[in-house]
C-alpha atoms as a PDB file:
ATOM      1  CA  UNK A   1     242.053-178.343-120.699  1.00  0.00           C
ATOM      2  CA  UNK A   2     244.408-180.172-118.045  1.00  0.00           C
ATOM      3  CA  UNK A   3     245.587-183.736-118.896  1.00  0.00           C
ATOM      4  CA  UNK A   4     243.825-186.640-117.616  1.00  0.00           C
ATOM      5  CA  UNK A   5     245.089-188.023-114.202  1.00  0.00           C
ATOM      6  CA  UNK A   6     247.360-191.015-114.240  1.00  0.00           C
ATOM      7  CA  UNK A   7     245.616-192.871-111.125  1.00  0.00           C
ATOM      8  CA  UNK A   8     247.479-195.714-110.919  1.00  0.00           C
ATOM      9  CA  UNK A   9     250.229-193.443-110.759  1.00  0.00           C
ATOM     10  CA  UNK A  10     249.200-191.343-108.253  1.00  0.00           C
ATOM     11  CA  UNK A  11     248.223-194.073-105.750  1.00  0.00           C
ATOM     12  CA  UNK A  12     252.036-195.769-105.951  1.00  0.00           C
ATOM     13  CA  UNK A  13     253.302-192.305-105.321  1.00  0.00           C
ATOM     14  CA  UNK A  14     251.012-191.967-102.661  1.00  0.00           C
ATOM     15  CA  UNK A  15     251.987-195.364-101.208  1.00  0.00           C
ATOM     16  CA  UNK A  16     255.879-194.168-101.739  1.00  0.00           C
ATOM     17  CA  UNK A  17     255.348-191.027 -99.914  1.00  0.00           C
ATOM     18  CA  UNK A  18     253.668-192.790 -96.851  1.00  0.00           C
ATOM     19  CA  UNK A  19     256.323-195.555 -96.935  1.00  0.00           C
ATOM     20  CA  UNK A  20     259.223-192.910 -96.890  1.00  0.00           C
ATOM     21  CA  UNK A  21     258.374-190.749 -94.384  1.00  0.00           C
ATOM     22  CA  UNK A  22     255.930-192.541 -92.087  1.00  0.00           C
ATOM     23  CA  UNK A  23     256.493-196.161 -92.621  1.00  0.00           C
ATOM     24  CA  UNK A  24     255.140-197.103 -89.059  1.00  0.00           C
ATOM     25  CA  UNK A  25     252.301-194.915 -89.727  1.00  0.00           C
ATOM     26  CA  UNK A  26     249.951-196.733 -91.692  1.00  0.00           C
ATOM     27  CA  UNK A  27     248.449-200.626 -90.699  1.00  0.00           C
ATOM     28  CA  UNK A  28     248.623-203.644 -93.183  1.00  0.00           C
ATOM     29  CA  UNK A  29     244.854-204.550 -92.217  1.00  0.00           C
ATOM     30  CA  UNK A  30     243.947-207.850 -92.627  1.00  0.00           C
ATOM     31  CA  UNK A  31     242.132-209.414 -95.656  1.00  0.00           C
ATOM     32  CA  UNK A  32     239.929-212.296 -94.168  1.00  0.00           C
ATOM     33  CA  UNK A  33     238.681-215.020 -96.757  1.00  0.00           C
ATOM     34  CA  UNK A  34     236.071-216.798 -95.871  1.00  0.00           C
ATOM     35  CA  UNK A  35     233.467-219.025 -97.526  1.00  0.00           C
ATOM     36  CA  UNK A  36     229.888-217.356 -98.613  1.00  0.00           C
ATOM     37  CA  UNK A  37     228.312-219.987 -96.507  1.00  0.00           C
ATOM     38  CA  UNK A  38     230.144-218.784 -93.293  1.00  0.00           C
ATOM     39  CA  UNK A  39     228.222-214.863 -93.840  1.00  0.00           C
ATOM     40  CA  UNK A  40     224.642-216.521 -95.220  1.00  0.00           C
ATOM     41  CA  UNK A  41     225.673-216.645 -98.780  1.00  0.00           C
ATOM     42  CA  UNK A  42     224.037-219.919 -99.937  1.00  0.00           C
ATOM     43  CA  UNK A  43     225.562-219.723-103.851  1.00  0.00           C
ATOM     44  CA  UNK A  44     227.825-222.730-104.844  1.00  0.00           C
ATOM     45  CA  UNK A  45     231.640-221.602-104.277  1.00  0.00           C
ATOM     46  CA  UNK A  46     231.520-217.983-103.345  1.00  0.00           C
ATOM     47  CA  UNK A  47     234.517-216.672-101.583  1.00  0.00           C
ATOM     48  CA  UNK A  48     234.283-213.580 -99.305  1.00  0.00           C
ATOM     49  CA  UNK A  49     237.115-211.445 -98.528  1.00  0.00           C
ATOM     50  CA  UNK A  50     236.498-208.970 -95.983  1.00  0.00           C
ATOM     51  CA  UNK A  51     238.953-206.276 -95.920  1.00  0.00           C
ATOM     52  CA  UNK A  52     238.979-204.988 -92.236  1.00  0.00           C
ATOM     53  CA  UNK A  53     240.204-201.749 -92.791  1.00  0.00           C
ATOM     54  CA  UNK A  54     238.446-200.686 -89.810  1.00  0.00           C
ATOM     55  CA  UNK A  55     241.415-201.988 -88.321  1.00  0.00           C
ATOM     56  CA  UNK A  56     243.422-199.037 -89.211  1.00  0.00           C
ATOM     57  CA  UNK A  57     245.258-196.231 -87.604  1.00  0.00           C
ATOM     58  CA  UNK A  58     242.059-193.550 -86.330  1.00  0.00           C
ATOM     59  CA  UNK A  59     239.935-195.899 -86.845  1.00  0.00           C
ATOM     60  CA  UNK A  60     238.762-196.233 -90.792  1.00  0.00           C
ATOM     61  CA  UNK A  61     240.729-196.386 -94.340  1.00  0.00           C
ATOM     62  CA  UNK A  62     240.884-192.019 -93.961  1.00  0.00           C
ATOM     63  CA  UNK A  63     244.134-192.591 -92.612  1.00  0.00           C
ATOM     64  CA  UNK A  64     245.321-193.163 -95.741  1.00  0.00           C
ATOM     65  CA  UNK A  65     243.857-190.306 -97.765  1.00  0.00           C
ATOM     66  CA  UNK A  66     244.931-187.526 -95.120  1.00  0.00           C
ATOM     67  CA  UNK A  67     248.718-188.629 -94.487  1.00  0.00           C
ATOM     68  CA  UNK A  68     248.545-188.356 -98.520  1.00  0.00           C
ATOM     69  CA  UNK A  69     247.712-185.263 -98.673  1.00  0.00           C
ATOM     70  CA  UNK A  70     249.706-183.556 -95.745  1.00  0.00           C
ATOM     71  CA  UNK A  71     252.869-185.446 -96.785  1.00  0.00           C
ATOM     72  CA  UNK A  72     252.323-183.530-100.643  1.00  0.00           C
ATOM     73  CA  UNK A  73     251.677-180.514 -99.310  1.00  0.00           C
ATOM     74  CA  UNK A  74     254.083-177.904 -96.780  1.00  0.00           C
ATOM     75  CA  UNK A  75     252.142-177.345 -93.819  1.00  0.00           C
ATOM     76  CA  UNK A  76     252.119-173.747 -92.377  1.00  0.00           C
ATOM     77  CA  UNK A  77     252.457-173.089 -88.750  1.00  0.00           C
ATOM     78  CA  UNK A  78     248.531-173.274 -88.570  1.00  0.00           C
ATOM     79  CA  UNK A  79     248.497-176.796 -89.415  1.00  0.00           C
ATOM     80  CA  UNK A  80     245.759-178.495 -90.769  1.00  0.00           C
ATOM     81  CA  UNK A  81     241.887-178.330 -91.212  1.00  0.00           C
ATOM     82  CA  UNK A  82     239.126-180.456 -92.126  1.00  0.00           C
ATOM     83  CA  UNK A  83     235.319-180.594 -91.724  1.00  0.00           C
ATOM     84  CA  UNK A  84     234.683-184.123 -91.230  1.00  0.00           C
ATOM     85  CA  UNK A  85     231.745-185.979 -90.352  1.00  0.00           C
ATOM     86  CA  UNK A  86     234.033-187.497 -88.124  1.00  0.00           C
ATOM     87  CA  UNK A  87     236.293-190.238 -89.581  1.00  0.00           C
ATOM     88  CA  UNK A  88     238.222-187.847 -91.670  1.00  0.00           C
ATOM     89  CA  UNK A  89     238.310-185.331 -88.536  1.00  0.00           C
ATOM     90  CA  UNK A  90     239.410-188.262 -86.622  1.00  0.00           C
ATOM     91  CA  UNK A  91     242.563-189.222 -89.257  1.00  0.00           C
ATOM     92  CA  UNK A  92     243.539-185.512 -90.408  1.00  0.00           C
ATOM     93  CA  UNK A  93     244.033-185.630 -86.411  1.00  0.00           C
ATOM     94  CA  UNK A  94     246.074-188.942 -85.877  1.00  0.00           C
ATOM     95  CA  UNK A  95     247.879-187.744 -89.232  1.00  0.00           C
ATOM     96  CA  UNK A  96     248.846-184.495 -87.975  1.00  0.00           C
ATOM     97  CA  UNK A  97     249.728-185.768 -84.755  1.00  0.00           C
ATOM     98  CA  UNK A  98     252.256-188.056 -86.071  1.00  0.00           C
ATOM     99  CA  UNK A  99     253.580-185.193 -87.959  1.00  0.00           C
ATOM    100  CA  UNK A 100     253.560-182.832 -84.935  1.00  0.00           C
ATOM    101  CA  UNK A 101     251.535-180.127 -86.452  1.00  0.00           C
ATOM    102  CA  UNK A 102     248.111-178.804 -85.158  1.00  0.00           C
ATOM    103  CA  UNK A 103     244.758-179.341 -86.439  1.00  0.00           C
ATOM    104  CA  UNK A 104     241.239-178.182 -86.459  1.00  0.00           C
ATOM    105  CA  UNK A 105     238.412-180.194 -87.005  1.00  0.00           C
ATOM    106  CA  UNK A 106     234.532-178.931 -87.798  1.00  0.00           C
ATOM    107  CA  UNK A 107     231.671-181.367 -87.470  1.00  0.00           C
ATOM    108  CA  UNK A 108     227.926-181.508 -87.929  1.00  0.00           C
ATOM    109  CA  UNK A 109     225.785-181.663 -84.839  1.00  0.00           C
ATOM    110  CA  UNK A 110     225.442-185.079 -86.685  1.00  0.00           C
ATOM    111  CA  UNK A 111     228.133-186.033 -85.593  1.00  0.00           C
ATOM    112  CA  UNK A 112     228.048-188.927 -82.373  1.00  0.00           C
ATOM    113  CA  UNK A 113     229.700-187.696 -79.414  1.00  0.00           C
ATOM    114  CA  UNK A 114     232.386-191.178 -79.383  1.00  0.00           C
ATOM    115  CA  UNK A 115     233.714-189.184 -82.875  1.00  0.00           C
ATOM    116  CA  UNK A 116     234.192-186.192 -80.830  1.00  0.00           C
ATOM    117  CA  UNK A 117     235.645-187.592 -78.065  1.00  0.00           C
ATOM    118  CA  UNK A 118     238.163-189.456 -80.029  1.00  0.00           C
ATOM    119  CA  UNK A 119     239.099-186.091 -81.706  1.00  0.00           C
ATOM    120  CA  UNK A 120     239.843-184.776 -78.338  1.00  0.00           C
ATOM    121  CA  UNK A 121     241.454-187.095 -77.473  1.00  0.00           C
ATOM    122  CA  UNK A 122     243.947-186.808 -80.441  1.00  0.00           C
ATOM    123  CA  UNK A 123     244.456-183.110 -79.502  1.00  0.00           C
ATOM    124  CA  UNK A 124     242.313-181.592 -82.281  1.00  0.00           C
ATOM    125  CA  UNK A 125     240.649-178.520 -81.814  1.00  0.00           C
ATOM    126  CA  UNK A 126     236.635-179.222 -82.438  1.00  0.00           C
ATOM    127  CA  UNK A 127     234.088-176.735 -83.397  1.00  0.00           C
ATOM    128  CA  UNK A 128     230.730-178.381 -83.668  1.00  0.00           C
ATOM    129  CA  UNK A 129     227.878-176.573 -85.920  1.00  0.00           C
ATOM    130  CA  UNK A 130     225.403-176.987 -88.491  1.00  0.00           C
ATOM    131  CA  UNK A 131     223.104-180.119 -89.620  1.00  0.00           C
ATOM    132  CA  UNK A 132     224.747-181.873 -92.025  1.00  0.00           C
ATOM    133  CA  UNK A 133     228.383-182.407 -93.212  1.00  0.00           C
ATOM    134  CA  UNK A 134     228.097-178.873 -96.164  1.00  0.00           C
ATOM    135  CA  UNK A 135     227.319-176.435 -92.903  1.00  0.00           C
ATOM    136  CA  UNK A 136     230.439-177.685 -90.981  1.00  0.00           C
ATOM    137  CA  UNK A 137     232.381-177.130 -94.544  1.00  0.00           C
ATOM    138  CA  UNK A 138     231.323-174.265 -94.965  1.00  0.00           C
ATOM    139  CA  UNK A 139     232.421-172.843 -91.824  1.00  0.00           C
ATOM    140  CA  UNK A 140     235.769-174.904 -92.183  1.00  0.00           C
ATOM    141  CA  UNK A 141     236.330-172.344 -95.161  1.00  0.00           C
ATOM    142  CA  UNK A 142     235.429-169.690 -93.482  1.00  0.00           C
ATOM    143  CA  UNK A 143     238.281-170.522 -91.059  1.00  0.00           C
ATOM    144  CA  UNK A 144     240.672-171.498 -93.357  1.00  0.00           C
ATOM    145  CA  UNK A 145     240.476-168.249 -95.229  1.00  0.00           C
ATOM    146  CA  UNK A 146     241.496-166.499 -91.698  1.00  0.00           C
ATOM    147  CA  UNK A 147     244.026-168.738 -90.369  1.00  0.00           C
ATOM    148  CA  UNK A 148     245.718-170.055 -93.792  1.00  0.00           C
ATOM    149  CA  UNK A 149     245.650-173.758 -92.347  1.00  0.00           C
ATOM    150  CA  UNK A 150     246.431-176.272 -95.196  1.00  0.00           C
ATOM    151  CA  UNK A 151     242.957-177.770 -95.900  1.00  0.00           C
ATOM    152  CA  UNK A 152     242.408-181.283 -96.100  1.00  0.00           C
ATOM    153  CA  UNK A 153     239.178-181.999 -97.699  1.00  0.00           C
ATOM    154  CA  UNK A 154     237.657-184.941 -97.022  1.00  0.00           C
ATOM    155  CA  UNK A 155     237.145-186.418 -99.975  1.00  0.00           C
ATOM    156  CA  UNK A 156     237.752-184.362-102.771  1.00  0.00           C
ATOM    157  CA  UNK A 157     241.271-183.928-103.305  1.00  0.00           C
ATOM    158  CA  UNK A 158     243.573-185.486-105.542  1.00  0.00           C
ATOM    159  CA  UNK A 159     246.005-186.546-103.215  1.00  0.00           C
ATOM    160  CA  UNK A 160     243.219-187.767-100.620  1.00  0.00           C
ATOM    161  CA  UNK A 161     241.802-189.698-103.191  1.00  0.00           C
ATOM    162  CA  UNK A 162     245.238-191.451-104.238  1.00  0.00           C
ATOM    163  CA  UNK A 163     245.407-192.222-100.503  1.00  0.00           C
ATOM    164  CA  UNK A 164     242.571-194.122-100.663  1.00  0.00           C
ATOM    165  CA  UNK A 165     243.441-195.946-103.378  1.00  0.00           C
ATOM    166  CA  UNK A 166     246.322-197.682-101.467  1.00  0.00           C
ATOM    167  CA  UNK A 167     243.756-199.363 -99.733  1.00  0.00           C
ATOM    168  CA  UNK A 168     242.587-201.327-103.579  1.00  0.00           C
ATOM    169  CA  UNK A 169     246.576-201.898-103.961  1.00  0.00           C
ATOM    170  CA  UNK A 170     247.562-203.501-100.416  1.00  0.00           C
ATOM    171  CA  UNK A 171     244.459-206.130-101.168  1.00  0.00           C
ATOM    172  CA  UNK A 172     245.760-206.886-104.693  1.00  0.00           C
ATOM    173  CA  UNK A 173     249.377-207.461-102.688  1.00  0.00           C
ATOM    174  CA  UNK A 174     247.696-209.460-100.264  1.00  0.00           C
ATOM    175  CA  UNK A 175     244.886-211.486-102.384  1.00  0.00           C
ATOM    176  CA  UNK A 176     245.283-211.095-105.695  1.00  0.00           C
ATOM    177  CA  UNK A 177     242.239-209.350-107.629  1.00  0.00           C
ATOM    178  CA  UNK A 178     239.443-210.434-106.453  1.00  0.00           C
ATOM    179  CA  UNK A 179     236.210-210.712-108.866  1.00  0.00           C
ATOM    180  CA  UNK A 180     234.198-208.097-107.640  1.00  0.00           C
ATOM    181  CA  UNK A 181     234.971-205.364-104.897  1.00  0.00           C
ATOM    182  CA  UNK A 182     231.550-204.240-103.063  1.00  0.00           C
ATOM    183  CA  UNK A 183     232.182-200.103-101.405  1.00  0.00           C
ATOM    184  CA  UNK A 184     230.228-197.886 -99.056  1.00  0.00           C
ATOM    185  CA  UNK A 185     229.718-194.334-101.051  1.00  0.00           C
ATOM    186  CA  UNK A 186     229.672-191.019 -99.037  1.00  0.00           C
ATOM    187  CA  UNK A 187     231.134-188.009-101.060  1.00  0.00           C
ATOM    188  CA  UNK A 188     233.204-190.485-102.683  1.00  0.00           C
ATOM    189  CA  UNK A 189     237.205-191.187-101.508  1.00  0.00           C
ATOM    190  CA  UNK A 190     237.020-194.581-101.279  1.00  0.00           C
ATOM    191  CA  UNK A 191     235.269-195.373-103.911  1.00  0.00           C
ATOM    192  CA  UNK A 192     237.194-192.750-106.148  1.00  0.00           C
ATOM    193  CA  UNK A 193     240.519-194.704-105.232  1.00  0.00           C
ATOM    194  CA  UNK A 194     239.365-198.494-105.370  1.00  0.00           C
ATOM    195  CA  UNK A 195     237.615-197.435-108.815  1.00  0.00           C
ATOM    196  CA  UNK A 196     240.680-196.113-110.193  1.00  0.00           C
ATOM    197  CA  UNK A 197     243.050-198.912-108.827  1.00  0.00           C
ATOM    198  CA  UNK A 198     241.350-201.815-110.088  1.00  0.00           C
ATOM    199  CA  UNK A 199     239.700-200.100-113.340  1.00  0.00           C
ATOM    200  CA  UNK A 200     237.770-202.347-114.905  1.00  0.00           C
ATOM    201  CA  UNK A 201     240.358-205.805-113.628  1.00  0.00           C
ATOM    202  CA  UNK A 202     237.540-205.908-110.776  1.00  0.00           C
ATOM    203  CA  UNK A 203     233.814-205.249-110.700  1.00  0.00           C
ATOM    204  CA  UNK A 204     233.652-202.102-108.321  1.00  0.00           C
ATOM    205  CA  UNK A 205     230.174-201.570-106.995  1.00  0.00           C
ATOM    206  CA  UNK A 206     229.019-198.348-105.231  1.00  0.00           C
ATOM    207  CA  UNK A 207     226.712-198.843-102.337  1.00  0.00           C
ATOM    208  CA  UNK A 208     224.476-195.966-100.878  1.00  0.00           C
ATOM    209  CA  UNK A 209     221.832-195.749 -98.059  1.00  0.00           C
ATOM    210  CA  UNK A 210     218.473-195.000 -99.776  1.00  0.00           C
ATOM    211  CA  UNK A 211     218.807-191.783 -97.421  1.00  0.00           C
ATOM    212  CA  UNK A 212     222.226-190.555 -98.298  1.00  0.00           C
ATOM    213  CA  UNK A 213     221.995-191.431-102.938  1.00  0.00           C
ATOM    214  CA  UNK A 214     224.859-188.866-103.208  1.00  0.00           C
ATOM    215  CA  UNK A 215     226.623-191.115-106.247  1.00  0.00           C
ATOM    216  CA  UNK A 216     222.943-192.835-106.915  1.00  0.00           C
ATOM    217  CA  UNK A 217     221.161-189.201-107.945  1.00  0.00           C
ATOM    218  CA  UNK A 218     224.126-188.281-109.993  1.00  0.00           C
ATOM    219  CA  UNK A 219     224.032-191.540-112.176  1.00  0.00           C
ATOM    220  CA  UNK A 220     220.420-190.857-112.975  1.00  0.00           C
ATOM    221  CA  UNK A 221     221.052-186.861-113.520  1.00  0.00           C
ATOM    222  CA  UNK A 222     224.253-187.467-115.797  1.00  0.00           C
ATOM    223  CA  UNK A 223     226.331-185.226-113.588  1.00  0.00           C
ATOM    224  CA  UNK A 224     226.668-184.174-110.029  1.00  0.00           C
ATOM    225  CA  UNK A 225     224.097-182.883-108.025  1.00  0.00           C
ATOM    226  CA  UNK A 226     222.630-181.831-104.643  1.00  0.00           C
ATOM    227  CA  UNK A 227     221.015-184.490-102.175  1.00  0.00           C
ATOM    228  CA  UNK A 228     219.295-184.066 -98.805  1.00  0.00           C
ATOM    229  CA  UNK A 229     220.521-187.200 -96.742  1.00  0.00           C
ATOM    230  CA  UNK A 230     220.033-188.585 -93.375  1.00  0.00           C
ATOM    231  CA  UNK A 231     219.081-191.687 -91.814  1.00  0.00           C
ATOM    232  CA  UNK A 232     221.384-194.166 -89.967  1.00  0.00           C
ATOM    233  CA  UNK A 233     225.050-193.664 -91.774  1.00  0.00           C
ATOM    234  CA  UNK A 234     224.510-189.675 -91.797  1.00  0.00           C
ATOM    235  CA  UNK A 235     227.731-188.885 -90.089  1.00  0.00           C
ATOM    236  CA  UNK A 236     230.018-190.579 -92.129  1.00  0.00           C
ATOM    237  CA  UNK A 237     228.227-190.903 -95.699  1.00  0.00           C
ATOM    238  CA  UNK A 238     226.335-187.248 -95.525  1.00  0.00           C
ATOM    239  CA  UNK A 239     227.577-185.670 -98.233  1.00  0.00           C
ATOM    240  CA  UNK A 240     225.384-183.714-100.259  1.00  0.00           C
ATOM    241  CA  UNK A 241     227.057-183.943-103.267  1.00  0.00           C
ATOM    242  CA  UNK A 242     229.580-186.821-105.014  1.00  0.00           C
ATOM    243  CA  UNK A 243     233.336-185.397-105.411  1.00  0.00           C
ATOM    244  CA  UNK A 244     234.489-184.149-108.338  1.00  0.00           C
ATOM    245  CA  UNK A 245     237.178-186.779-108.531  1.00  0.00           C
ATOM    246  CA  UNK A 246     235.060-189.822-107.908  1.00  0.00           C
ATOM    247  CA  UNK A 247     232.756-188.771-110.505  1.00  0.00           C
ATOM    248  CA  UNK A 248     234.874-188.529-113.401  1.00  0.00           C
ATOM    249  CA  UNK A 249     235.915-191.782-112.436  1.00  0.00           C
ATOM    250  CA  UNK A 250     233.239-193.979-111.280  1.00  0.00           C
ATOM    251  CA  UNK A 251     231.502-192.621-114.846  1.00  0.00           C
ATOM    252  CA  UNK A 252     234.781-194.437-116.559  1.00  0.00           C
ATOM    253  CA  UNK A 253     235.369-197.792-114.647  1.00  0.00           C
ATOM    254  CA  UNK A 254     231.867-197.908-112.126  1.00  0.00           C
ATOM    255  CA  UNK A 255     230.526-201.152-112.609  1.00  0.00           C
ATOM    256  CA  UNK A 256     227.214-200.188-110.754  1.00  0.00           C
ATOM    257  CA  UNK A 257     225.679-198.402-107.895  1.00  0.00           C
ATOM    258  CA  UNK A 258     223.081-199.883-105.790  1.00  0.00           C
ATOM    259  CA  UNK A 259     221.094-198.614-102.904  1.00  0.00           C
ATOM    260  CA  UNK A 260     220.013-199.592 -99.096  1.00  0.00           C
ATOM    261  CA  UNK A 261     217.663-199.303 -96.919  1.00  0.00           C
ATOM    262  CA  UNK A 262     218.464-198.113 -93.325  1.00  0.00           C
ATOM    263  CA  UNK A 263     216.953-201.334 -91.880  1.00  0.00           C
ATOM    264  CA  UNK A 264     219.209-203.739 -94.115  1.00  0.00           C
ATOM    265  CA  UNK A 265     222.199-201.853 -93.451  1.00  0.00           C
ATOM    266  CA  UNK A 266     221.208-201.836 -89.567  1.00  0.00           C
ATOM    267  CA  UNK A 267     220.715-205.950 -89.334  1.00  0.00           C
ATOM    268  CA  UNK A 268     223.718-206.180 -91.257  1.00  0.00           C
ATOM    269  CA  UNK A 269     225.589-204.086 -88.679  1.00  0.00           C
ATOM    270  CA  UNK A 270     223.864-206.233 -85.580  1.00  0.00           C
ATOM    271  CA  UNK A 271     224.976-209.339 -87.493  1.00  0.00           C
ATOM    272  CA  UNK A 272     228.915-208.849 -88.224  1.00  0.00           C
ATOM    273  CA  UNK A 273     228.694-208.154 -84.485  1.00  0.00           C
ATOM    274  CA  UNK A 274     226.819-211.174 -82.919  1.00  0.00           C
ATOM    275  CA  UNK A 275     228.214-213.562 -85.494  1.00  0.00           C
ATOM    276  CA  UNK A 276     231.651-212.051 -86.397  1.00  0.00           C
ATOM    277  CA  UNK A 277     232.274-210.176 -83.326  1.00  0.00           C
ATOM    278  CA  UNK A 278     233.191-206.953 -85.684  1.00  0.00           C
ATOM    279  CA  UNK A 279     232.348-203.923 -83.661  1.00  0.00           C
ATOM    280  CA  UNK A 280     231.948-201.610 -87.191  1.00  0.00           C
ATOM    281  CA  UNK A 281     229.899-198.239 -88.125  1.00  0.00           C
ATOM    282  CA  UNK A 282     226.892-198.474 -90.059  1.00  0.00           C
ATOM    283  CA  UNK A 283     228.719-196.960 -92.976  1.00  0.00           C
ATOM    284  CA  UNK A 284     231.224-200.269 -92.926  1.00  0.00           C
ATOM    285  CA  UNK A 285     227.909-202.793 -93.188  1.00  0.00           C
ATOM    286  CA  UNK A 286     226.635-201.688 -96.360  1.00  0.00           C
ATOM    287  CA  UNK A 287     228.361-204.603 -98.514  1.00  0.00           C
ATOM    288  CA  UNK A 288     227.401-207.514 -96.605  1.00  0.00           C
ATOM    289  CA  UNK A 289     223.990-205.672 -96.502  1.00  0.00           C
ATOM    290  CA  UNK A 290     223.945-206.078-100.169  1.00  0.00           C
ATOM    291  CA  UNK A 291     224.313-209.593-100.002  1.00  0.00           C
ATOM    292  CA  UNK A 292     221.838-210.697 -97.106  1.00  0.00           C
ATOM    293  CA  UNK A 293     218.880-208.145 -98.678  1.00  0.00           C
ATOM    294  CA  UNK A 294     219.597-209.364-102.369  1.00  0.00           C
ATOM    295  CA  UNK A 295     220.381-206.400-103.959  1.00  0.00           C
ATOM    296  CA  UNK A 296     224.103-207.856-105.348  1.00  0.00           C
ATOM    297  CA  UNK A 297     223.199-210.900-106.032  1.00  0.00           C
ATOM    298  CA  UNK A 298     227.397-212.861-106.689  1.00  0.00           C
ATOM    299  CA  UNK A 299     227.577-215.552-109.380  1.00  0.00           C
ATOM    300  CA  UNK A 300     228.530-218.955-108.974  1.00  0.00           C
ATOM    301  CA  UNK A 301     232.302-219.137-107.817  1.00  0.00           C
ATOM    302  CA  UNK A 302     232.540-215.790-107.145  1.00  0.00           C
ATOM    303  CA  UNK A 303     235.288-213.699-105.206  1.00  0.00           C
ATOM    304  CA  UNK A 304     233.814-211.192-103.393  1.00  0.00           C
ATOM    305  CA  UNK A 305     235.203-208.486-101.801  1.00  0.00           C
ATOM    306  CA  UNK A 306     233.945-206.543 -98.893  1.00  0.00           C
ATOM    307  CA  UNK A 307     235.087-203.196 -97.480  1.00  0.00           C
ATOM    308  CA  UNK A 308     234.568-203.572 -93.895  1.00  0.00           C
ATOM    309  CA  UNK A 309     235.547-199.549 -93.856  1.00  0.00           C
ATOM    310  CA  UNK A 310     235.548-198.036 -90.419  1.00  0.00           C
ATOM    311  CA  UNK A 311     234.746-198.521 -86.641  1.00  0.00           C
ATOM    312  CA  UNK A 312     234.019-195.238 -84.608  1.00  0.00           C
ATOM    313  CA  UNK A 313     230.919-196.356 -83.482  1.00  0.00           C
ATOM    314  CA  UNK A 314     229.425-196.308 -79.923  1.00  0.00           C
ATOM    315  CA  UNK A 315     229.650-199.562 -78.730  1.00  0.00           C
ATOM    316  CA  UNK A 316     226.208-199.508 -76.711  1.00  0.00           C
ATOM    317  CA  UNK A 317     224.535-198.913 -79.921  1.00  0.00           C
ATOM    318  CA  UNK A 318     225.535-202.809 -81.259  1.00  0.00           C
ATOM    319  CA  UNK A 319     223.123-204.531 -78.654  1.00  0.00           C
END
């Protein structure tokens, strides 16, 4: 049986790595604190912190997760190769770029056509195939096999999710710990590295579309299984199944997992547009979602953190 993972220690040496080799590479994003009344929240003395890591280099907190893991790692001639749907395409290929090595990228026919376009534009190779996020895996492997390209999974990996987890550090630096930290949940990255930064010093709460209950289904099973999901954050939360990684630890230090409809997380979306002027994905809207439909429901006083986590979206689609 292999020893337990020191997470905390992974994510500094994670943070180390970046900071040594790539210093410029990464973005300090912003942590912007505003009063509950200022997004709709009516309770006496709540504090929102949004964490605008949408702000970051490709575009969404991946950044961090794929320099992690091709900084660990020697990279062949091949270079690298991910299936993605889209955001972790999109960073493997800013990552890679900055390192000067190649990479391929395989999406879902999912996947929007501003996602593939920004790939392109970062010199990836794209191959587009298959429904959902497991077909474009499963080809990715297929590839891999032949061409021996280091594979950057995205999500499941060690050193992908210590990348992430810089993300739960840098707002600590910044803010302190806030009370609760609310998290968008696809195959589980993000929420594998905030989880395991703040442990149990924060309330981390897992958010899912009611279309996409990857983390949600394996709560209720006791251990991971398969989910059909679709609906309106498909491309970037469409993973069928929760990582390994974020599984052992949301079951350790999860404080709960909640889920959304498609219409809440759209209005939400619409909203942090209009009245923030935050052009962000569906996927980055679940937490205030949570708080305008009711389903987290913040105390009295309470510091509330929001992961505002990507922005490849088509801007036409925010009218």
């Amino acid at each position: 049986m292999s020893a337990p993972i020191d997470w905390r220690h992974e994510i500094e040496a994670a943070a180390s790595r970046i900071q040594a080799r790539v210093p410029h590479f990464l973005r300090k994003t912003p942590l912007w604190k505003l009063p509950g009344r200022a997004l709709g929240i009516e309770v006496p003395r709540v504090e929102v912190w949004l964490k605008l890591e949408h702000l970051q280099v490709s575009g969404s907190f991946k950044a961090r997760g794929m320099m992690s893991r091709l900084l660990a790692n020697d990279i062949p001639a091949s270079g690298a190769i991910v299936a993605s749907g889209g955001n972790a395409g999109i960073a493997t290929a800013a990552a890679a770029g900055a390192l000067g090595v190649p990479c391929e990228v395989f999406l879902p026919t999912v996947s929007p056509e501003a996602k593939r376009a920004r790939l392109r534009a970062l010199g990836a190779t794209v191959v587009v195939g298959g429904q959902a996020y497991a077909d474009a895996l499963a080809a990715c492997l297929s590839r891999q096999r032949e061409s021996g390209a280091l594979l950057t999974h995205a999500y499941d990996q060690a050193e992908v999710v210590a990348g992430a987890g810089t993300l739960g550090r840098e707002i600590e630096e910044e803010g302190g710990l806030p009370d609760s930290v609310l998290v968008s949940v696809g195959g589980g990255g993000l929420i594998g590295g905030l989880t395991a930064w703040f442990e149990r010093r924060s309330r981390v709460v897992a958010l899912e579309p009611e279309r996409a209950p990857t983390l949600f289904r394996a709560r209720e099973a006791g251990e991971p299984v398969d989910v059909d999901v679709s609906g309106i954050a498909a491309d970037s939360l469409g993973a069928r199944r929760i990582g390994s990684f974020a599984w052992d630890i949301t079951q350790r230090h999860l404080h709960d997992a909640l889920l959304l409809s498609d219409e809440s997380i759209r209005a939400a979306q619409s909203w942090m547009w209009k009245e923030l002027k935050l052009a962000v994905e569906p996927a980055a809207a679940l937490p205030l979602a949570a708080l305008h439909d009711g389903r987290y429901r913040p105390r009295e006083g309470e510091k509330i953190c929001l992961i505002v986590c990507g922005a490849n979206v088509d801007p036409a689609t925010l009218a």
